[in-house]
N, C-alpha and C. Protein backbone atom coordinates (compact mmCIF):
# COMPACT_ATOMS: atom_id res chain seq x y z
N UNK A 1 -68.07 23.71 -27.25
CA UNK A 1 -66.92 23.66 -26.35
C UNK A 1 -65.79 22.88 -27.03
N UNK A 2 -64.52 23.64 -27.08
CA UNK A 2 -63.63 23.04 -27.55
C UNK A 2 -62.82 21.70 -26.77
N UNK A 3 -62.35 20.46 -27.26
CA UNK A 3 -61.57 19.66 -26.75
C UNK A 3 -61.01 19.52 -25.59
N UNK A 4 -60.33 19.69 -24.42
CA UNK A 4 -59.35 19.91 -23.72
C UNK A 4 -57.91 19.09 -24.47
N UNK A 5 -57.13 20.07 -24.18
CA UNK A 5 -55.62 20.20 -24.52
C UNK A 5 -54.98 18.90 -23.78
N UNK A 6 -53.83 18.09 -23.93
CA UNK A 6 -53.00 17.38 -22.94
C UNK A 6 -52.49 18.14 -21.98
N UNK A 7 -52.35 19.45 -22.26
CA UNK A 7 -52.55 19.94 -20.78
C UNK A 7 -52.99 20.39 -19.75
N UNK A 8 -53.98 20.43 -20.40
CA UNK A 8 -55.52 21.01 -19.57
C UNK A 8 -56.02 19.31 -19.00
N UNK A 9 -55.58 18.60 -19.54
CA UNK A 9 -55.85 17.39 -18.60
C UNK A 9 -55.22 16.70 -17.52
N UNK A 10 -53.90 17.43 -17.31
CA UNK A 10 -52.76 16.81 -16.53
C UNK A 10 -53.35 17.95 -15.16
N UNK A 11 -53.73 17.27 -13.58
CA UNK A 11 -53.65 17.81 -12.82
C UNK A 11 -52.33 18.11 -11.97
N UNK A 12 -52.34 19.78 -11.61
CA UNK A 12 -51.11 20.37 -10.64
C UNK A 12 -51.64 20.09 -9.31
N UNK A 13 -50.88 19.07 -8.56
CA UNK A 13 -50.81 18.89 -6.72
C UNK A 13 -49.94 20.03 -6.14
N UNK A 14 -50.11 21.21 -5.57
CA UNK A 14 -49.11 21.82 -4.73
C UNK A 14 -48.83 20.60 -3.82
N UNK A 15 -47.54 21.40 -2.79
CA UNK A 15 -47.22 20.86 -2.18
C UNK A 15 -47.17 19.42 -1.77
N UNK A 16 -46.38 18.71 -3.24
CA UNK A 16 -46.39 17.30 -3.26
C UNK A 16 -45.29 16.92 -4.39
N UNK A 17 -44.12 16.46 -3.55
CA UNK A 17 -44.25 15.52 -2.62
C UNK A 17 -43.56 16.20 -1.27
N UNK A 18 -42.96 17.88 -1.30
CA UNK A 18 -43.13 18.12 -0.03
C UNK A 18 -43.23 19.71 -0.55
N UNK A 19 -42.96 20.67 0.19
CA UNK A 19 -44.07 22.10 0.12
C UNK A 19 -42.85 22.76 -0.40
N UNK A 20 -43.79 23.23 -1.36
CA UNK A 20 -42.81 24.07 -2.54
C UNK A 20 -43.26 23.63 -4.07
N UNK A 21 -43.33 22.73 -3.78
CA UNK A 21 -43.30 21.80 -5.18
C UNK A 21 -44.88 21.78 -5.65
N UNK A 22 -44.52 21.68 -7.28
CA UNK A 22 -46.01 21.89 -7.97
C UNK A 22 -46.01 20.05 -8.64
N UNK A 23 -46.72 19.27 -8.54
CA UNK A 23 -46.49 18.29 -9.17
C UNK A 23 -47.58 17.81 -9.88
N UNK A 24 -47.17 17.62 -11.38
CA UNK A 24 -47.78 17.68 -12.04
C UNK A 24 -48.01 16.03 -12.40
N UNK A 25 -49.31 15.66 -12.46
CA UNK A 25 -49.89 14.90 -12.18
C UNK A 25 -50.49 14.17 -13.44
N UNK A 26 -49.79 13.68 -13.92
CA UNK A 26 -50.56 12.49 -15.72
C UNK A 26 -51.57 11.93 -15.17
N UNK A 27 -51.79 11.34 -14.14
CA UNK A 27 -52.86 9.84 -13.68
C UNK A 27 -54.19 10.79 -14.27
N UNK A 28 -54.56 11.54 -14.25
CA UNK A 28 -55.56 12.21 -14.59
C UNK A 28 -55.81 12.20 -16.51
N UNK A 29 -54.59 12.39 -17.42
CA UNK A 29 -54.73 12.85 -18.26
C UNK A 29 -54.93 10.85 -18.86
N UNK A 30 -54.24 9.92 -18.65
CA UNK A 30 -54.26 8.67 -18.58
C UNK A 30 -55.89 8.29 -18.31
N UNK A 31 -56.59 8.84 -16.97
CA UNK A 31 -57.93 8.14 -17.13
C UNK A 31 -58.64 8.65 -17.59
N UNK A 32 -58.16 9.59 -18.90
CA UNK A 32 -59.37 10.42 -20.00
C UNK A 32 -58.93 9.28 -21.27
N UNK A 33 -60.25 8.66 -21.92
CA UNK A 33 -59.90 7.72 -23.12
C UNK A 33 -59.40 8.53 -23.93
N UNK A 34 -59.92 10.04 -24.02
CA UNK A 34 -59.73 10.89 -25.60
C UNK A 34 -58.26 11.27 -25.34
N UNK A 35 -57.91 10.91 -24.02
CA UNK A 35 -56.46 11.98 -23.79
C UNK A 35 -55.35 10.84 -24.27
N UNK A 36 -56.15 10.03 -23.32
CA UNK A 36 -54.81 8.87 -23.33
C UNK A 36 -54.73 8.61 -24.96
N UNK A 37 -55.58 8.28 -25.93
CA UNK A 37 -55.25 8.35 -27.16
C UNK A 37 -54.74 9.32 -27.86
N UNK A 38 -54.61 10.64 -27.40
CA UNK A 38 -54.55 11.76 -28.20
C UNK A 38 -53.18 11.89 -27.40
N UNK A 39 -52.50 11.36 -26.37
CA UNK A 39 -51.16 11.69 -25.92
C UNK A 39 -50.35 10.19 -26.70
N UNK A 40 -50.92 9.30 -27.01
CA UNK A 40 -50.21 7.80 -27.56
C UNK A 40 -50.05 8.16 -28.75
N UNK A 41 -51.20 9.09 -29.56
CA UNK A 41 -50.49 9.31 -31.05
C UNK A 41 -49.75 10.48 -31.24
N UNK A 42 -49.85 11.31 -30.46
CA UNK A 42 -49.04 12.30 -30.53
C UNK A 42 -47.85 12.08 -30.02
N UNK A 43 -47.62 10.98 -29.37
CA UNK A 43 -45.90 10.75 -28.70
C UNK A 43 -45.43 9.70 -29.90
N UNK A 44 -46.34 9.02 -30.80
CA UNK A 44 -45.96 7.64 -32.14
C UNK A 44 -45.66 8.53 -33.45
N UNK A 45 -46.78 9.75 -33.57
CA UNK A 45 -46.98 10.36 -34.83
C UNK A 45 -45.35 10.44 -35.98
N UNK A 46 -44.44 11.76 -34.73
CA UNK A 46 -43.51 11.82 -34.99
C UNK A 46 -41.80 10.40 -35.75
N UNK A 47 -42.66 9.15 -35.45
CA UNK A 47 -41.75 8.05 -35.83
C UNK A 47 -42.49 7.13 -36.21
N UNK A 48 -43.60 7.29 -36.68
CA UNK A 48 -44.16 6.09 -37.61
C UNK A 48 -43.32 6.17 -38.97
N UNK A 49 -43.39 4.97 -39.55
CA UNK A 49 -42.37 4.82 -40.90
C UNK A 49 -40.90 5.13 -40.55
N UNK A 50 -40.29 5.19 -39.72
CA UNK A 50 -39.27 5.43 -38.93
C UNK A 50 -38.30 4.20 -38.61
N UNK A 51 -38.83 3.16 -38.87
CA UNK A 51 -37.87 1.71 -38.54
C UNK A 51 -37.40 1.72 -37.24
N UNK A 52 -38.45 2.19 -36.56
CA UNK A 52 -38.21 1.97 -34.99
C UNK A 52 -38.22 0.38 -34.14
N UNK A 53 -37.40 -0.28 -33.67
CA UNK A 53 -37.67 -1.88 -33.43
C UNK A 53 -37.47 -1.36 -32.28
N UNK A 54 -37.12 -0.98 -31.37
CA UNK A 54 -37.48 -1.16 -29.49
C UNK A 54 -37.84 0.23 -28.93
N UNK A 55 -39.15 0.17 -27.96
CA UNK A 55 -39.21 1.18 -27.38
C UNK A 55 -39.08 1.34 -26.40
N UNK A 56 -38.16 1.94 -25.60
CA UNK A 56 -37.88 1.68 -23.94
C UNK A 56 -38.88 2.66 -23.29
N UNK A 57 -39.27 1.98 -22.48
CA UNK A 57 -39.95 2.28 -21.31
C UNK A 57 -39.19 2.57 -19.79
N UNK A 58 -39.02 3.86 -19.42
CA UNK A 58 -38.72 3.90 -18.39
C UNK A 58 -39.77 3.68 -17.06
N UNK A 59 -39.40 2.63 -16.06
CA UNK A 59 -40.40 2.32 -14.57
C UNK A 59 -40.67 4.31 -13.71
N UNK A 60 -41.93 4.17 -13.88
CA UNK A 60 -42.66 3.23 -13.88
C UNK A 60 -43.78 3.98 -14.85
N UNK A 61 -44.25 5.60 -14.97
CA UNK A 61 -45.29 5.70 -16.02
C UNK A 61 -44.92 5.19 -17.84
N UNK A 62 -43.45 5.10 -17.58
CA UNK A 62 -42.87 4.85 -19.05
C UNK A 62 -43.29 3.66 -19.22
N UNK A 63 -43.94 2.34 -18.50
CA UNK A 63 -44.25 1.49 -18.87
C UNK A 63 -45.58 1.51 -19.83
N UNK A 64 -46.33 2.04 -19.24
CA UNK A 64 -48.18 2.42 -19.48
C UNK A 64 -47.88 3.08 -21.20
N UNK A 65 -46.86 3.90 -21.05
CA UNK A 65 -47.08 5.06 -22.56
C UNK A 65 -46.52 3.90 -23.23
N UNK A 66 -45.19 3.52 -22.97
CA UNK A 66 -44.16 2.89 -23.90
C UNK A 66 -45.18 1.68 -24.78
N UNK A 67 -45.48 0.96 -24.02
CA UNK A 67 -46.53 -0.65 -24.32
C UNK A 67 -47.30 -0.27 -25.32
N UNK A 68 -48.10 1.19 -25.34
CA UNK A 68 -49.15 1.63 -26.31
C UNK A 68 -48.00 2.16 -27.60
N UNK A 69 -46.72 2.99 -27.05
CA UNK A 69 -46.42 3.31 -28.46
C UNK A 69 -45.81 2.52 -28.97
N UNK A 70 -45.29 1.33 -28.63
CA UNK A 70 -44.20 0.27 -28.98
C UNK A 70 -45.60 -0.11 -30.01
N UNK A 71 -46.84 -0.70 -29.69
CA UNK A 71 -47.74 -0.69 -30.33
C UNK A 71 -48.43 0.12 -31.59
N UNK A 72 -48.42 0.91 -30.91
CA UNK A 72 -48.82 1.89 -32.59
C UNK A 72 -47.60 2.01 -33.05
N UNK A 73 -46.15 2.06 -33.07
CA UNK A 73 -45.30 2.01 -33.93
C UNK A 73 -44.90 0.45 -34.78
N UNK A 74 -45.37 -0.86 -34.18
CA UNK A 74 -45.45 -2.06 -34.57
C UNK A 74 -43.72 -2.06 -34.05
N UNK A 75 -43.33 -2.23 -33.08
CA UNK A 75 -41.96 -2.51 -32.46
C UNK A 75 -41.86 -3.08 -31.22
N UNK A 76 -41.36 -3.50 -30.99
CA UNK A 76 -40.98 -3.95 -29.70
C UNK A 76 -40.71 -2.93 -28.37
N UNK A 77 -41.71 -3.80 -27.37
CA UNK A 77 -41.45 -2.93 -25.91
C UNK A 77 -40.46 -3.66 -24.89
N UNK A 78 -39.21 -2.96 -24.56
CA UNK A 78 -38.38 -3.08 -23.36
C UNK A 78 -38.49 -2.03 -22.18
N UNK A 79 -38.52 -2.88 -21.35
CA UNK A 79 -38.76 -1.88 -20.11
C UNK A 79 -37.23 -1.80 -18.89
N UNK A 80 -37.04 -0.70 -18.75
CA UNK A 80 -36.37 0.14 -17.80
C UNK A 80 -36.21 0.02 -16.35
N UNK A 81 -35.30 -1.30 -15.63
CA UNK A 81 -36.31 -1.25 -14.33
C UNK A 81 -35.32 -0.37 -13.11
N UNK A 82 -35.82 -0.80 -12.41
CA UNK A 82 -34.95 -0.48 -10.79
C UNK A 82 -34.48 -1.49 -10.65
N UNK A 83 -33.51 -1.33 -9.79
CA UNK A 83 -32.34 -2.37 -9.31
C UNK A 83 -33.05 -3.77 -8.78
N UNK A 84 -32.99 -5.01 -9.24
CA UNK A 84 -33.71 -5.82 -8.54
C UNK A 84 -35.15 -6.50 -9.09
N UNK A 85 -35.30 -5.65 -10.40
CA UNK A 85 -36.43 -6.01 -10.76
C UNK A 85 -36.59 -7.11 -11.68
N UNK A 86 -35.52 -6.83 -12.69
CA UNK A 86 -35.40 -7.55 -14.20
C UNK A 86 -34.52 -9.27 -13.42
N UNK A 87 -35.21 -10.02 -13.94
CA UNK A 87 -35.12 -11.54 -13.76
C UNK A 87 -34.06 -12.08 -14.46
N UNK A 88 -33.62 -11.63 -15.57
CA UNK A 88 -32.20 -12.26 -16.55
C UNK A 88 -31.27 -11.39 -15.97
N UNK A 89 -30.12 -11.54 -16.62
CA UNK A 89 -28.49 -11.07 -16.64
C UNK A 89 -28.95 -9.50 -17.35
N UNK A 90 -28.23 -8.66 -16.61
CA UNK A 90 -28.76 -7.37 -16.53
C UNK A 90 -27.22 -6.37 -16.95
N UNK A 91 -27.87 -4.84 -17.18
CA UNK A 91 -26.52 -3.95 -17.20
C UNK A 91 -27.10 -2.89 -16.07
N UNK A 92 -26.94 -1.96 -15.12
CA UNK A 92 -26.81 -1.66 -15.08
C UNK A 92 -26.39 -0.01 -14.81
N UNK A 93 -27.22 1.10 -14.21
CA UNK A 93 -26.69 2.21 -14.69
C UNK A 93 -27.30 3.30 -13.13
N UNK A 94 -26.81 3.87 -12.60
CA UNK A 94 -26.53 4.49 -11.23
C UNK A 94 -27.28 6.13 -12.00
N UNK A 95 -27.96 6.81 -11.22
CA UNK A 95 -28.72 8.34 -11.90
C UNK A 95 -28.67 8.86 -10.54
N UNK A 96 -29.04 10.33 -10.68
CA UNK A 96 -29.15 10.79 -9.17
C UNK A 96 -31.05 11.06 -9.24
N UNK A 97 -30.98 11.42 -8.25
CA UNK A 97 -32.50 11.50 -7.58
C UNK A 97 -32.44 13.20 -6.51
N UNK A 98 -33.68 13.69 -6.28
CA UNK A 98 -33.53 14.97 -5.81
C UNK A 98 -32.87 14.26 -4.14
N UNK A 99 -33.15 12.99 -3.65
CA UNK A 99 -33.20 12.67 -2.28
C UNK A 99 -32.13 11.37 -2.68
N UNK A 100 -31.15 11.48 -3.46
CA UNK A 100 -30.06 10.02 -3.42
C UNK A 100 -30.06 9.87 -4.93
N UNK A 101 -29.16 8.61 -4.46
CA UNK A 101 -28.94 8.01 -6.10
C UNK A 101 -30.30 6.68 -6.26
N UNK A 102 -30.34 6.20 -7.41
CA UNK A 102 -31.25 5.40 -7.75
C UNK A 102 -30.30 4.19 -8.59
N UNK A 103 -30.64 3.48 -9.19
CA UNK A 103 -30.10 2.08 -9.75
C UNK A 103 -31.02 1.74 -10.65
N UNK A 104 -30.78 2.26 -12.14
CA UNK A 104 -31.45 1.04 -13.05
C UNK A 104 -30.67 0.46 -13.93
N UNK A 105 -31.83 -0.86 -14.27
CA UNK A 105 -31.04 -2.39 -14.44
C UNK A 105 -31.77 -2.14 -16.66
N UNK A 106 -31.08 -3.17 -17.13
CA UNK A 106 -31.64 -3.09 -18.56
C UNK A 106 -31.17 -4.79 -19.01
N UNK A 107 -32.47 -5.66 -18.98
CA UNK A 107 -31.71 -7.09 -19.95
C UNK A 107 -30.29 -6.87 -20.66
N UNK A 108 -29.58 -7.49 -20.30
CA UNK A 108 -28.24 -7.37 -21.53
C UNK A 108 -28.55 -8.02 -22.60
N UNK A 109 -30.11 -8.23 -23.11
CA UNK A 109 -30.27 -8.98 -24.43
C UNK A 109 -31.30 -8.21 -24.90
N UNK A 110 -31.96 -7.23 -24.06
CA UNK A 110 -32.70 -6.58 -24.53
C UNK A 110 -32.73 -5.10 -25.97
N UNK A 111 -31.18 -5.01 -26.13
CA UNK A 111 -31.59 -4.17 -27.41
C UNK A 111 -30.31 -4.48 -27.96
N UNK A 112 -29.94 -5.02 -29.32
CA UNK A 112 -29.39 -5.63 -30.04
C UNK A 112 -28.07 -4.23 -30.98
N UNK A 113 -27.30 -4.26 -30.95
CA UNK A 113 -26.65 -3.12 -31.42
C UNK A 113 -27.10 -2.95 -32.88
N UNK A 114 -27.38 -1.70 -32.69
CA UNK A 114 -27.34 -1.17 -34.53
C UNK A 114 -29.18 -1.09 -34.19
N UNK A 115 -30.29 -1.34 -33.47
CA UNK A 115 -31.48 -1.74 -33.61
C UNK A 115 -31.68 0.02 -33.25
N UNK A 116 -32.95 0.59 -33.77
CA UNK A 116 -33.56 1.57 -33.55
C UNK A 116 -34.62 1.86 -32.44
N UNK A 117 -34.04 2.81 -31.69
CA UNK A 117 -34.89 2.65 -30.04
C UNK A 117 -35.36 4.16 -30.34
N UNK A 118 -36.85 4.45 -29.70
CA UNK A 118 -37.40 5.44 -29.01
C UNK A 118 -37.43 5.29 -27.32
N UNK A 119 -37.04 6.26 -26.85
CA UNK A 119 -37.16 6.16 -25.22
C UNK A 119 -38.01 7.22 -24.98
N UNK A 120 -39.22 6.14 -24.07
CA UNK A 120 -40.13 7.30 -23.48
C UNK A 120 -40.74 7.31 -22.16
N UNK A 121 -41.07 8.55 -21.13
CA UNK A 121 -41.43 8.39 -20.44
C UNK A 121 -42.05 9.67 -20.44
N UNK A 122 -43.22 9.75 -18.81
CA UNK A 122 -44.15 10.56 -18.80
C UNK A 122 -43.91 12.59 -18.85
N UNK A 123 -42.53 12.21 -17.70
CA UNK A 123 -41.81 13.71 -17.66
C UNK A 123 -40.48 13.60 -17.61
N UNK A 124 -40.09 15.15 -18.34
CA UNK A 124 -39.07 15.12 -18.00
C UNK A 124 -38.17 16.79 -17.70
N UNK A 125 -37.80 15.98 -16.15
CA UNK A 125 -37.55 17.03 -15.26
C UNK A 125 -36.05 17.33 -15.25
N UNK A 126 -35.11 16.84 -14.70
CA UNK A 126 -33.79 17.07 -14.41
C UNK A 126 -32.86 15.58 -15.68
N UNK A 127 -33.77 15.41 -15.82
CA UNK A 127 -33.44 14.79 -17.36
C UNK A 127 -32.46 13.27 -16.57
N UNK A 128 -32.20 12.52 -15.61
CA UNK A 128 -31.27 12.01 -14.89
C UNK A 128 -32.12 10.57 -15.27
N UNK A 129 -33.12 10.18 -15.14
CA UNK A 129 -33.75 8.81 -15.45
C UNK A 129 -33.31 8.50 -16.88
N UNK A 130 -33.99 9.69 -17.73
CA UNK A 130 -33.12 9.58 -19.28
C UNK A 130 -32.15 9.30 -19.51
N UNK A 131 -31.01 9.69 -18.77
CA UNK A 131 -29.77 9.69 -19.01
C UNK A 131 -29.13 8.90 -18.86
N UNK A 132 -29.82 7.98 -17.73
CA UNK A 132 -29.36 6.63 -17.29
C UNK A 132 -29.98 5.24 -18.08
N UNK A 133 -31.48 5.69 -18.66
CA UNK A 133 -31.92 4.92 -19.87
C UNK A 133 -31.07 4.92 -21.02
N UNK A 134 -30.56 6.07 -21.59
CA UNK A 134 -29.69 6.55 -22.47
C UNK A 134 -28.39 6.02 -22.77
N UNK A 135 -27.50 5.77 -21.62
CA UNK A 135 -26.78 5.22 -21.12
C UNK A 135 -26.57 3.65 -21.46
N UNK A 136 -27.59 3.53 -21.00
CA UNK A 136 -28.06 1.32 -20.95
C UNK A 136 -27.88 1.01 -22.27
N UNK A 137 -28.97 1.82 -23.21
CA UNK A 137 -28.95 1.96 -24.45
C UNK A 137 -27.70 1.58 -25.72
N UNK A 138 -27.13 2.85 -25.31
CA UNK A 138 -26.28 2.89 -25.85
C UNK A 138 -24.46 1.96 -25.76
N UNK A 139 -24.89 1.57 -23.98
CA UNK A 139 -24.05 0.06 -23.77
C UNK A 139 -24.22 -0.84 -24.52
N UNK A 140 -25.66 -1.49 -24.53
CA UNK A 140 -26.33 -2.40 -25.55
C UNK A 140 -25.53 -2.23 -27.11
N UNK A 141 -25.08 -0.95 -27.77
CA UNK A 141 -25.13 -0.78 -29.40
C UNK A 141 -26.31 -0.01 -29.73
N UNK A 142 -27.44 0.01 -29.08
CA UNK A 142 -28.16 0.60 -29.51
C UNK A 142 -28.62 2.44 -29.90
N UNK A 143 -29.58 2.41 -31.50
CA UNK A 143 -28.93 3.76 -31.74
C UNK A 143 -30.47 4.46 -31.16
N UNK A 144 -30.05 5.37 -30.69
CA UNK A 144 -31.37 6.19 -29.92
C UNK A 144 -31.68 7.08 -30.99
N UNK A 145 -33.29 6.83 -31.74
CA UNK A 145 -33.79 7.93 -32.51
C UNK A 145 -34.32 9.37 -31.60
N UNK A 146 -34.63 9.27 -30.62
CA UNK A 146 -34.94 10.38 -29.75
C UNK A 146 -35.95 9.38 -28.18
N UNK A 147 -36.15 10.79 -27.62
CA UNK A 147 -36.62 10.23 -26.69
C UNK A 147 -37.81 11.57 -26.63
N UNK A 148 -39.34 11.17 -25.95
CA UNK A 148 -40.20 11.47 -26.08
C UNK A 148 -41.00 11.59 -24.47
N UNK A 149 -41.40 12.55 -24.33
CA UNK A 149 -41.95 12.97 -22.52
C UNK A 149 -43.20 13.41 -22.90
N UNK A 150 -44.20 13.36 -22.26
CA UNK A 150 -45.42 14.28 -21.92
C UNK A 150 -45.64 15.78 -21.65
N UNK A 151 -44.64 15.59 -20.83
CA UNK A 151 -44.46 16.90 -19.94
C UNK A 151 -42.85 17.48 -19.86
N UNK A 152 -42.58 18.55 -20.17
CA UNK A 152 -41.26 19.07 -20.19
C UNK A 152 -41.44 19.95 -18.96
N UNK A 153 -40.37 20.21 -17.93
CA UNK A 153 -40.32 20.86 -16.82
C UNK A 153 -39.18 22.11 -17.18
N UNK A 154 -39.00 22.77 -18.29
CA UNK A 154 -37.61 23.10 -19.29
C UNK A 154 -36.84 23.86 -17.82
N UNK A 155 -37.65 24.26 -16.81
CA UNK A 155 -36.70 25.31 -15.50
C UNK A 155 -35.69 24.41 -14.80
N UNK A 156 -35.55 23.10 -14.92
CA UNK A 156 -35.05 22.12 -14.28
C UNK A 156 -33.99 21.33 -15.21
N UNK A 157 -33.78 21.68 -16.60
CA UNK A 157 -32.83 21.37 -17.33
C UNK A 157 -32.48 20.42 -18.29
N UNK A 158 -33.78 19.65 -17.96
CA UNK A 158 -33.75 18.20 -18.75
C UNK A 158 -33.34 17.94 -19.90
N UNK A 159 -33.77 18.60 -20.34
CA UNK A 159 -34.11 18.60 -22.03
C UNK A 159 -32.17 19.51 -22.64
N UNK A 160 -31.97 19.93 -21.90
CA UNK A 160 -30.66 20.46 -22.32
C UNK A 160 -29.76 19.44 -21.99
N UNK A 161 -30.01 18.71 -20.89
CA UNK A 161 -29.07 17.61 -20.33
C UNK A 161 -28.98 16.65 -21.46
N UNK A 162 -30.09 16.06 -21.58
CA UNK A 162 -30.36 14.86 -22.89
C UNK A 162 -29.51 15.53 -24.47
N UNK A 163 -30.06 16.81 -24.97
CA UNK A 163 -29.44 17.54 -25.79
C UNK A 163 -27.77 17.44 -26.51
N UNK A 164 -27.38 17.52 -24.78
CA UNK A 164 -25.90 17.63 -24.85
C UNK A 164 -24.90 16.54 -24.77
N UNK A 165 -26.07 15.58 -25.14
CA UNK A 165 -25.91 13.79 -24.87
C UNK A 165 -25.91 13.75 -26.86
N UNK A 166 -26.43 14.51 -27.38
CA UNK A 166 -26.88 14.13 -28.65
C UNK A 166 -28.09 13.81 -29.21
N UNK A 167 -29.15 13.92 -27.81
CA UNK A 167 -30.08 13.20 -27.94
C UNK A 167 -31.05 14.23 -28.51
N UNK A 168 -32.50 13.42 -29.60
CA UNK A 168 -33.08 14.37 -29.90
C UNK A 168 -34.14 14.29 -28.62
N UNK A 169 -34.85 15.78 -28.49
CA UNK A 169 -36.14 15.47 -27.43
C UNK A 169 -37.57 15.88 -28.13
N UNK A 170 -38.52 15.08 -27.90
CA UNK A 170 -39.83 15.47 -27.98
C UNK A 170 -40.93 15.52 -26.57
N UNK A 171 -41.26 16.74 -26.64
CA UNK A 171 -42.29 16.83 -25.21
C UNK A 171 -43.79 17.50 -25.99
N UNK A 172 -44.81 16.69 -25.49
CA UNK A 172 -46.10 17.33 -26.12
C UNK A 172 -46.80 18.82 -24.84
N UNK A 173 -45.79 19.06 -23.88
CA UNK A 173 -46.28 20.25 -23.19
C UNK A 173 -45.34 20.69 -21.83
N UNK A 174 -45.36 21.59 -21.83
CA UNK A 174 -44.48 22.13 -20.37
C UNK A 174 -45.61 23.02 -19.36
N UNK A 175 -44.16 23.18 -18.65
CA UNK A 175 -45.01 23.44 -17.37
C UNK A 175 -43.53 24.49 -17.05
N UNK A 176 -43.67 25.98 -17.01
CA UNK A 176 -42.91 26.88 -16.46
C UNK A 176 -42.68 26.65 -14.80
N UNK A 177 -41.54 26.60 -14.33
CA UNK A 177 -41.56 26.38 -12.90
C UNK A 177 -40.79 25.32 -12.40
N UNK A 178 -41.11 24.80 -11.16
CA UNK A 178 -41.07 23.26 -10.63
C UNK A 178 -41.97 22.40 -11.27
């Protein structure tokens, strides 16, 4: 029997988080040891030897991936929060949401201009969390080598949104649809 795929490990919830919707589900592919390692080097592979010094983590699965690849790349992990979260002097940055706008905050000491950032998180759907990570980023000085997802949703635009930002994208699997 062959392996299972990273995507053969990610479970689909219909109707969640309301009916229509297929939601595709990491917590599953995360409590496989072979997955969760085989999705941490496959999201590092691409930028080892790369002079990567910060990896942002977007709140909240971007924390879990980011920590491991900030790790296997030997760089530093910054994390992405919501409004209210981060404890120092903060920047900043307003995204939309399918149900409102959202608010995330980024240390204003957290990425140093000219420093080399990977931004990663678990999916990416309407590309709007990115963009607002992206954003922070690039307030900071900082130069974005790409940004890196699990899961690409490509029917929802993400990846063209980020694109047209300049940004490079890496996704280790999609999902046709919602």
């Amino acid at each position: 029997m062959s392996q299972p795929t990273i995507r053969d490990l990610i479970r689909t919830i219909p109707d969640f988080p309301k009916p229509g919707i297929l939601f595709r589900d990491v917590t599953t592919l995360l409590a496989d040891a072979d997955g969760l390692a085989m999705t941490i080097e496959q999201m590092s592979q691409p930028y080892l030897n790369t002079g990567i010094d910060r990896v942002i983590g977007l709140e909240a699965r971007g924390f879990i991936l980011g920590g491991a690849v900030a790790h296997r790349l030997g760089a530093g992990f910054v994390p992405v929060r919501k409004a209210g979260k981060l404890p120092g002097r903060v920047i900043a940055q307003s995204y939309s949401l399918e149900y409102g706008e959202a608010v995330f905050e980024l240390h204003e000491d957290a990425v140093q201009s000219g420093e080399r950032v990977l931004i990663v998180d678990d999916l990416l759907a309407t590309g709007g969390t990115a963009t607002a990570g992206a954003r922070l980023v690039r307030q900071l000085g900082g130069h974005i080598v790409a940004c890196t997802f699990i899961v690409d949703l490509p029917d929802l635009g993400g990846r063209t949104r980020l694109e047209a930002m300049g940004l490079t994208v890496q996704t280790l699997c999609a999902f046709e649809g919602d």
